[in-house]
PDB file of N, CA and C in Angstrom:
ATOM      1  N   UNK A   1     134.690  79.992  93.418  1.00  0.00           N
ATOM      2  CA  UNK A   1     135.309  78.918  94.169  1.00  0.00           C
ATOM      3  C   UNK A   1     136.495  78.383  93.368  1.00  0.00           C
ATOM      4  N   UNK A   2     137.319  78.080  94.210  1.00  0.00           N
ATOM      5  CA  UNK A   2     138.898  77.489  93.302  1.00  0.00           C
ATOM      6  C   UNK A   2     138.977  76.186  93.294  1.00  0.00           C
ATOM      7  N   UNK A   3     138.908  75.714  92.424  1.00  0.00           N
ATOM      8  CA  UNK A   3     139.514  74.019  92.728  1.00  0.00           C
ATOM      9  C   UNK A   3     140.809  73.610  91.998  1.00  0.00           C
ATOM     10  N   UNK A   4     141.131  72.312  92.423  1.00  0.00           N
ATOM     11  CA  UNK A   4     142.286  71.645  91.866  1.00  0.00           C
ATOM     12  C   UNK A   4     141.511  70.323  90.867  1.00  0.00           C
ATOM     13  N   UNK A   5     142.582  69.836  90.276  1.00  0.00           N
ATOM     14  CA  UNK A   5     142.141  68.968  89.511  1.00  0.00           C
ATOM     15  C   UNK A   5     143.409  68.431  89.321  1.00  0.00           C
ATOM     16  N   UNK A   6     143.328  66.775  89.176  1.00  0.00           N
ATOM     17  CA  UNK A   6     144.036  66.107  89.014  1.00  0.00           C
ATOM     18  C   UNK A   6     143.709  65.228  87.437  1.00  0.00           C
ATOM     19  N   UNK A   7     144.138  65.232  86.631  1.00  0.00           N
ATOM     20  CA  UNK A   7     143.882  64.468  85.092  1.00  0.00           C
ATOM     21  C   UNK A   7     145.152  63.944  84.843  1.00  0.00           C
ATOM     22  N   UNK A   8     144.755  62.582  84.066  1.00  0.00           N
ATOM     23  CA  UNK A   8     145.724  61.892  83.154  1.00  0.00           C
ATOM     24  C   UNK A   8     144.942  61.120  82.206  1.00  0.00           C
ATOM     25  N   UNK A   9     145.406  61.589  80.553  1.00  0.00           N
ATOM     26  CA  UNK A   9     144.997  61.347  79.482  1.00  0.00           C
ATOM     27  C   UNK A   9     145.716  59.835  78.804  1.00  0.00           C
ATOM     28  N   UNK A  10     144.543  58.509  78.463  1.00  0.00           N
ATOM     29  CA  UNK A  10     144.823  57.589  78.079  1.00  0.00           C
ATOM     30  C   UNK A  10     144.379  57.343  76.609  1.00  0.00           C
ATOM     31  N   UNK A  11     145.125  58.338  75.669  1.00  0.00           N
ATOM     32  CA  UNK A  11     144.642  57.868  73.912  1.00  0.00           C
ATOM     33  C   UNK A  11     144.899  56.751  73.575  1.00  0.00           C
ATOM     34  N   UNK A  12     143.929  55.808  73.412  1.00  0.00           N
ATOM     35  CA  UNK A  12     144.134  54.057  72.776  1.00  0.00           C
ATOM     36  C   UNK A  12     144.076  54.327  71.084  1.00  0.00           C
ATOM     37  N   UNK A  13     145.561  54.672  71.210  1.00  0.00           N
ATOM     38  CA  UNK A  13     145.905  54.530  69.526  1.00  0.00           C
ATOM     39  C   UNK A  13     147.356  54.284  70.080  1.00  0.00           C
ATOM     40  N   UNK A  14     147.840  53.471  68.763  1.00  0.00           N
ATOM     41  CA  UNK A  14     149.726  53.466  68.554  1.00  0.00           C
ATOM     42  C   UNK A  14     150.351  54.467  68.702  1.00  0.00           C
ATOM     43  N   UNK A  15     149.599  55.739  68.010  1.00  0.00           N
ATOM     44  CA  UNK A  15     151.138  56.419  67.666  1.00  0.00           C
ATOM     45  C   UNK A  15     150.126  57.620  68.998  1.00  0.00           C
ATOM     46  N   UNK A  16     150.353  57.324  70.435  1.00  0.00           N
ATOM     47  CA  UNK A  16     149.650  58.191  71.502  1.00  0.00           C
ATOM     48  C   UNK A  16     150.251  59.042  72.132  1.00  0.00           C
ATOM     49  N   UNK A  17     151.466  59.664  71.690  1.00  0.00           N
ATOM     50  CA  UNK A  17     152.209  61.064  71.710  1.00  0.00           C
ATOM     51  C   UNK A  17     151.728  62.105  71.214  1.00  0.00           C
ATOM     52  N   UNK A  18     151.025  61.907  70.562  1.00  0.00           N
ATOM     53  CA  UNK A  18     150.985  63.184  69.208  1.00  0.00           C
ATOM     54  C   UNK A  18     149.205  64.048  70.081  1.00  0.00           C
ATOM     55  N   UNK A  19     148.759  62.646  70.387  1.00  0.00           N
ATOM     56  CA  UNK A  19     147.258  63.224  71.366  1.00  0.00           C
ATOM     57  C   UNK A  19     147.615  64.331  72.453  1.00  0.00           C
ATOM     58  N   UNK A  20     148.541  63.250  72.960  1.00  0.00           N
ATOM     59  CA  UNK A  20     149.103  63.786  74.291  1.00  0.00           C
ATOM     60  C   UNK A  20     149.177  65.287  74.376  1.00  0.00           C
ATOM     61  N   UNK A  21     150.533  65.578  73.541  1.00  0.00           N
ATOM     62  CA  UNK A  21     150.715  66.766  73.444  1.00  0.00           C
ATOM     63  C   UNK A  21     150.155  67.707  72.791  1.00  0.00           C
ATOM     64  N   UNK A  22     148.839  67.299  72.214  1.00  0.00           N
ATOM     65  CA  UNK A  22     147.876  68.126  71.844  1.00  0.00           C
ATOM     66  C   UNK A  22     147.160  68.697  72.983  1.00  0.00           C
ATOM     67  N   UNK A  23     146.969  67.508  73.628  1.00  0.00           N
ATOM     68  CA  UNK A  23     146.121  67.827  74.912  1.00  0.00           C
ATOM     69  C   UNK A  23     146.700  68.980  75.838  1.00  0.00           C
ATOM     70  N   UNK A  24     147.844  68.510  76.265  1.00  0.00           N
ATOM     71  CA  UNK A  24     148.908  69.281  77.330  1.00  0.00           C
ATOM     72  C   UNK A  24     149.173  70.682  76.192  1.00  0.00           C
ATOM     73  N   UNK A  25     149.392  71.166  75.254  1.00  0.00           N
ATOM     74  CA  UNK A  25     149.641  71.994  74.219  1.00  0.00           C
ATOM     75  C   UNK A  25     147.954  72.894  74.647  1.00  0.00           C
ATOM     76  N   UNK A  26     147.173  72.284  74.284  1.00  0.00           N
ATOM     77  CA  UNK A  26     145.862  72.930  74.508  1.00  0.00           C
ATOM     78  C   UNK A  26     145.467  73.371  76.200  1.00  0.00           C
ATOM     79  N   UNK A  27     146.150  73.212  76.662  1.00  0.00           N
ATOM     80  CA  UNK A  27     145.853  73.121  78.471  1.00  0.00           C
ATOM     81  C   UNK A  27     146.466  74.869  78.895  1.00  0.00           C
ATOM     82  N   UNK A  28     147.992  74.478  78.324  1.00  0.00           N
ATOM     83  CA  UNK A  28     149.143  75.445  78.429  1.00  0.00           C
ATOM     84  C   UNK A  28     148.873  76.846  77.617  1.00  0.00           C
ATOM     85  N   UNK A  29     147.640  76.517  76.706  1.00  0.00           N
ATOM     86  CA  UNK A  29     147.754  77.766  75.811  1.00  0.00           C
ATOM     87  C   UNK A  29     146.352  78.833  76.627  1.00  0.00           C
ATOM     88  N   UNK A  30     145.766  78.122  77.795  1.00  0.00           N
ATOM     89  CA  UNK A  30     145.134  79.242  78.300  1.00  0.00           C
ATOM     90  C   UNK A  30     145.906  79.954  79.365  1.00  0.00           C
ATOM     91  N   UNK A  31     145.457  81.333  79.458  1.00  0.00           N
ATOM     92  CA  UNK A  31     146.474  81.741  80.814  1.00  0.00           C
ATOM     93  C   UNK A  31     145.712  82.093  82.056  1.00  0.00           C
ATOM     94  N   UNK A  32     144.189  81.770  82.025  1.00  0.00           N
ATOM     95  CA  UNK A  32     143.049  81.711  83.318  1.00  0.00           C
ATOM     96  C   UNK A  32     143.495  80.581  84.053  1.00  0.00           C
ATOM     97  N   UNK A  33     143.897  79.735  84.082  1.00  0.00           N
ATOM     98  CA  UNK A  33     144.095  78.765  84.742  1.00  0.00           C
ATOM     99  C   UNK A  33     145.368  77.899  84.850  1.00  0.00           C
ATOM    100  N   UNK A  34     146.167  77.888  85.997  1.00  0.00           N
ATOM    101  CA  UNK A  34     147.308  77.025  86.372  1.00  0.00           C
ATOM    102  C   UNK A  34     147.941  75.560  85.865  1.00  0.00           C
ATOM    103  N   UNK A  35     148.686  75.338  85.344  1.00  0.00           N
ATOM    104  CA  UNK A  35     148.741  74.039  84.800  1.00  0.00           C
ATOM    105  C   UNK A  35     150.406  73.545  85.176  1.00  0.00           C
ATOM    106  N   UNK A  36     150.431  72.639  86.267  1.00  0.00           N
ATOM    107  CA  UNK A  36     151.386  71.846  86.061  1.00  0.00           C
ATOM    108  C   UNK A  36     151.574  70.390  85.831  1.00  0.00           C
ATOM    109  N   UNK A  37     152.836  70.221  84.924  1.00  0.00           N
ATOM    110  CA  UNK A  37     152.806  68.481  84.409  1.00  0.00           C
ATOM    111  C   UNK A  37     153.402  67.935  85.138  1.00  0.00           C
ATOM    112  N   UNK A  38     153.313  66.581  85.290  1.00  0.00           N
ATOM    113  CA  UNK A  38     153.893  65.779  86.112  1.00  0.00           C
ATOM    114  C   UNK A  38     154.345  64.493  85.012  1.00  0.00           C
ATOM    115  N   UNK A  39     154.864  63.363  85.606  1.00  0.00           N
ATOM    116  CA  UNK A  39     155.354  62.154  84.872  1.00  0.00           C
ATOM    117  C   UNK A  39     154.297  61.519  84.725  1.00  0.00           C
ATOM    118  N   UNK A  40     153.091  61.576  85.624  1.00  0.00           N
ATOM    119  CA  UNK A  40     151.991  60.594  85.019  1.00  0.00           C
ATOM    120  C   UNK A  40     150.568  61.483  85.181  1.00  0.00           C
ATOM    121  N   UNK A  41     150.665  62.551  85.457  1.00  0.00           N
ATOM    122  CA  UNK A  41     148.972  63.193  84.990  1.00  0.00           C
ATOM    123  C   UNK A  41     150.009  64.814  85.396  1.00  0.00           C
ATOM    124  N   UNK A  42     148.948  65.522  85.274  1.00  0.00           N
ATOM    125  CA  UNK A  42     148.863  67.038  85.194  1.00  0.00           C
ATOM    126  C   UNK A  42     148.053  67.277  86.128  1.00  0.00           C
ATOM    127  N   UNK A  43     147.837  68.734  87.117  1.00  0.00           N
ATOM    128  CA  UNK A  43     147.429  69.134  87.930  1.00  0.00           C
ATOM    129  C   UNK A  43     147.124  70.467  87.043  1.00  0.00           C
ATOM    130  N   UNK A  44     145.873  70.384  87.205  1.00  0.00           N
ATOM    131  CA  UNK A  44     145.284  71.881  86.975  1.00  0.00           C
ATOM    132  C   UNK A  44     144.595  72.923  88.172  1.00  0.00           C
ATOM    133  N   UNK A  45     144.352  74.264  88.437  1.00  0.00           N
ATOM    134  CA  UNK A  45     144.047  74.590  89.311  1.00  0.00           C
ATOM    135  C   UNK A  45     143.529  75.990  88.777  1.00  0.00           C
ATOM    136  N   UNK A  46     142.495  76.458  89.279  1.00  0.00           N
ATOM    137  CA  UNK A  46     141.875  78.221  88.797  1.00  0.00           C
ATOM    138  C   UNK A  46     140.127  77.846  89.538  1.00  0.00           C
ATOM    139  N   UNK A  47     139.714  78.958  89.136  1.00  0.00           N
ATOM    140  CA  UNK A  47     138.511  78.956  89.261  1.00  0.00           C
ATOM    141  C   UNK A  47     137.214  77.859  88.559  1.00  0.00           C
ATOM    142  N   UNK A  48     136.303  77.308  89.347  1.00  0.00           N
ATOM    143  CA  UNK A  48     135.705  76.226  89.246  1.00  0.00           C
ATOM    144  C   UNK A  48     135.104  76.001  87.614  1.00  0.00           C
ATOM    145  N   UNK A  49     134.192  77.190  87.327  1.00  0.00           N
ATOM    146  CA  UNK A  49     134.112  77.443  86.352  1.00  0.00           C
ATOM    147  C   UNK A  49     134.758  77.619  84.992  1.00  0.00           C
ATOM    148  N   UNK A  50     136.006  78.633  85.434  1.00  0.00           N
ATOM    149  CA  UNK A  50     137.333  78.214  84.255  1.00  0.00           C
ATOM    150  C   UNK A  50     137.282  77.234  83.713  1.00  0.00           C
ATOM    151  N   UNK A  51     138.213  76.754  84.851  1.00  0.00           N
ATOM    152  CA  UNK A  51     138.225  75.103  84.951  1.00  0.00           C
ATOM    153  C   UNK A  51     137.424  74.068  83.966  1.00  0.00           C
ATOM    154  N   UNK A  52     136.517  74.235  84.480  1.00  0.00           N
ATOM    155  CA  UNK A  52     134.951  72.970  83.551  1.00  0.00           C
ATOM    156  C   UNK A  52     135.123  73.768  82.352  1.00  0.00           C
ATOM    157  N   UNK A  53     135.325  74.813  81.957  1.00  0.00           N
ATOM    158  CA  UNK A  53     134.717  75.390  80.207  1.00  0.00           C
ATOM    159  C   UNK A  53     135.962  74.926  79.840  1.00  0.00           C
ATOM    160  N   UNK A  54     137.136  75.536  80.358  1.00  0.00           N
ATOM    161  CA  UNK A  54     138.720  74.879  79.784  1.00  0.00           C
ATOM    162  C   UNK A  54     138.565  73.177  79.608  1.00  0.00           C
ATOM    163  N   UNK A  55     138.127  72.342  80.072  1.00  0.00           N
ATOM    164  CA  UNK A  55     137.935  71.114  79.918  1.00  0.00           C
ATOM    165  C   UNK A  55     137.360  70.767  78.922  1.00  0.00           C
ATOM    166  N   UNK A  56     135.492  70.989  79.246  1.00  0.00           N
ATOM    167  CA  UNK A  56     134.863  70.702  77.776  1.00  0.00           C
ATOM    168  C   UNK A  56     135.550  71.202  76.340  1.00  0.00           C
ATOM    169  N   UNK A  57     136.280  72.362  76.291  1.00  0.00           N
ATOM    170  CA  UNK A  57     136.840  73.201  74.770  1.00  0.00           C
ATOM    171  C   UNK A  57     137.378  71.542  74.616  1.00  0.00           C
ATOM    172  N   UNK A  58     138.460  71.270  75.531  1.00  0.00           N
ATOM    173  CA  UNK A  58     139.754  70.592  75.214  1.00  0.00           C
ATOM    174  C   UNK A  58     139.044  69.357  74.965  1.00  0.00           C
ATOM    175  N   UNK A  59     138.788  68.712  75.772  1.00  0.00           N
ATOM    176  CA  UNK A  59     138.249  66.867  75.801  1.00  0.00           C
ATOM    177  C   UNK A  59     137.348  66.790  74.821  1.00  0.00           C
ATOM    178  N   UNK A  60     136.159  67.069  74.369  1.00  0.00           N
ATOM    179  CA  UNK A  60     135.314  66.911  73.566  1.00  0.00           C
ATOM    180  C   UNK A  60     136.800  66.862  71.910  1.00  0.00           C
ATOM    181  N   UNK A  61     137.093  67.742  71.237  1.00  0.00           N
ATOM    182  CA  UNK A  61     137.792  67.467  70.311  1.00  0.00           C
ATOM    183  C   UNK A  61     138.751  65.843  70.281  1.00  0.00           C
ATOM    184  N   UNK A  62     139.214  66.262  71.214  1.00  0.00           N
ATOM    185  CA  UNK A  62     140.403  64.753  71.459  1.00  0.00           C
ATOM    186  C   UNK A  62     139.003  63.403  71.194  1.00  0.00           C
ATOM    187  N   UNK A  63     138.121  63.645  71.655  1.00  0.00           N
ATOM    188  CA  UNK A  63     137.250  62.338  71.869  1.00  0.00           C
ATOM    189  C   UNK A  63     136.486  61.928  70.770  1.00  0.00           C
ATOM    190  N   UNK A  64     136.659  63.432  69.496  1.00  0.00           N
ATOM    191  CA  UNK A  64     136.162  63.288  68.806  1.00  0.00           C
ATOM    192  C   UNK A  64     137.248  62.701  67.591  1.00  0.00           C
ATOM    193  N   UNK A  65     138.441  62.960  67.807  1.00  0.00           N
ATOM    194  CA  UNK A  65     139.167  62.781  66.792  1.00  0.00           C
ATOM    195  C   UNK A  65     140.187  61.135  67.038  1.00  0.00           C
ATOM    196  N   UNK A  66     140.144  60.740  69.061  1.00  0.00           N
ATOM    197  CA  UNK A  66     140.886  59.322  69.361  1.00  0.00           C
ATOM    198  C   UNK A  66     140.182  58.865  70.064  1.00  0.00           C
ATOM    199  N   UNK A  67     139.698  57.502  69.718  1.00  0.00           N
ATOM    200  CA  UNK A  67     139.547  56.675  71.345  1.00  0.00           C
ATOM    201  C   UNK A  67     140.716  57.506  72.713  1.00  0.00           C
ATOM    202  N   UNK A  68     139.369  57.651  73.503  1.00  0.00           N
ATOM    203  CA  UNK A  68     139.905  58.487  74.737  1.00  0.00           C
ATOM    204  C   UNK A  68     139.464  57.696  76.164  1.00  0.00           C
ATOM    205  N   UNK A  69     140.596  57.313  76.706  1.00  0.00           N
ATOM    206  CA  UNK A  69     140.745  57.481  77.971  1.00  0.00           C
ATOM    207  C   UNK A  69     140.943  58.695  79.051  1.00  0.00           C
ATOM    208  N   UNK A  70     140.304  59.458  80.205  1.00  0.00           N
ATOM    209  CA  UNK A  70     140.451  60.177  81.146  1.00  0.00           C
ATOM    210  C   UNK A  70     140.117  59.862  82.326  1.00  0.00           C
ATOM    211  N   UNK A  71     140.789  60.060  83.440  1.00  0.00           N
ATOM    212  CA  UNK A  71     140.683  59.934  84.730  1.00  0.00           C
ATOM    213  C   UNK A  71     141.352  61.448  85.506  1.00  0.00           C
ATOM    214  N   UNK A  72     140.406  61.783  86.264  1.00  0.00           N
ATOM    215  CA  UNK A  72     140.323  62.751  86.936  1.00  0.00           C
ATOM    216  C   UNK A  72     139.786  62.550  88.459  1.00  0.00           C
ATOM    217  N   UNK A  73     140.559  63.530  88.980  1.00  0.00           N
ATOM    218  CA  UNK A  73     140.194  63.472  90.787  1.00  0.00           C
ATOM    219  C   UNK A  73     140.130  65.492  90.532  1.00  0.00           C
ATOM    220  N   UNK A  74     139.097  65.861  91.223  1.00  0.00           N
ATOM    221  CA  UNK A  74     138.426  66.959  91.941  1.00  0.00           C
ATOM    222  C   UNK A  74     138.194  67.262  92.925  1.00  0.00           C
ATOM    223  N   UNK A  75     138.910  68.744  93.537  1.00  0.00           N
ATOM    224  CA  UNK A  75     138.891  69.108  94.866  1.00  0.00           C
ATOM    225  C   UNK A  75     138.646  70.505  95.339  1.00  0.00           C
ATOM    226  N   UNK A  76     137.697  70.669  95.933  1.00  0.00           N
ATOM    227  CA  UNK A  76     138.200  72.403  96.513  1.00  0.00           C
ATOM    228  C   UNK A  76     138.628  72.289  97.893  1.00  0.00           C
ATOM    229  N   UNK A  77     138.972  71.230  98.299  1.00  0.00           N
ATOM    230  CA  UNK A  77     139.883  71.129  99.886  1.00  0.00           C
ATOM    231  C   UNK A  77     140.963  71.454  99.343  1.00  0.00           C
ATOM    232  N   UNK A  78     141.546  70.956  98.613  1.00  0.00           N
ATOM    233  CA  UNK A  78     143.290  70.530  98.383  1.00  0.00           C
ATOM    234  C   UNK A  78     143.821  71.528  97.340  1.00  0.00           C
ATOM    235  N   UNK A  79     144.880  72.713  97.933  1.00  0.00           N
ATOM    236  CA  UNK A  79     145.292  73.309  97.039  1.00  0.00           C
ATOM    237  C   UNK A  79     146.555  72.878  96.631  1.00  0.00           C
ATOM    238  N   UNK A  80     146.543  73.363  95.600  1.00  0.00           N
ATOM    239  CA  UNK A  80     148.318  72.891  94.811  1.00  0.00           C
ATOM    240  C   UNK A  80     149.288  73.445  95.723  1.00  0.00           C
ATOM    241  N   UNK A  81     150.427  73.187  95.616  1.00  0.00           N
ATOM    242  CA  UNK A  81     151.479  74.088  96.311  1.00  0.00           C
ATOM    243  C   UNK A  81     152.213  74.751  95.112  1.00  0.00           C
ATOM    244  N   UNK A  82     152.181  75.796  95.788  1.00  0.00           N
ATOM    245  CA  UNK A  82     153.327  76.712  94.648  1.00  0.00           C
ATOM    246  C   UNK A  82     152.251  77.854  94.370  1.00  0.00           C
ATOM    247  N   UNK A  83     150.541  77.880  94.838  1.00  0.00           N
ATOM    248  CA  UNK A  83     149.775  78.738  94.829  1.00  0.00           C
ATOM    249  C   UNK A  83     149.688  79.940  95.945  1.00  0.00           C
TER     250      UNK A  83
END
């Protein structure tokens, strides 16, 4: 099953660039799954499964290393465009 995913990452630290683009850096470096950025969250899209294992790798580290904010919306109605 394919889904979409909608995420935007909130690191509560000062210097919250450096998370960021760890995060988005770690997203971009798989090639199973679709990733586009936007100005205020990222859209991910692949297979359901992908998907969730590509997540846990990524989020668990960040949460372990910054106070972490995430908000996410999940869909297998709604495909991206450009798929």
């Amino acid at each position: 099953m394919n889904i979409s995913l909608e995420i935007s990452y909130y690191p509560l630290t000062n210097k919250y660039s450096s998370p960021i683009r760890e995060f988005i850096d770690g997203l971009g470096s798989d090639h199973r799954i679709s990733v586009q950025l936007g100005p205020m969250s990222t859209l991910i899209s692949g297979d359901y499964d992908t998907v969730m294992q590509v997540l846990i790798s990524r989020l668990r580290p960040l949460m372990e290393k910054y106070p972490s904010v995430f908000t996410m919306k999940l869909s297998n109605a709604c495909k991206i465009s450009g798929e």
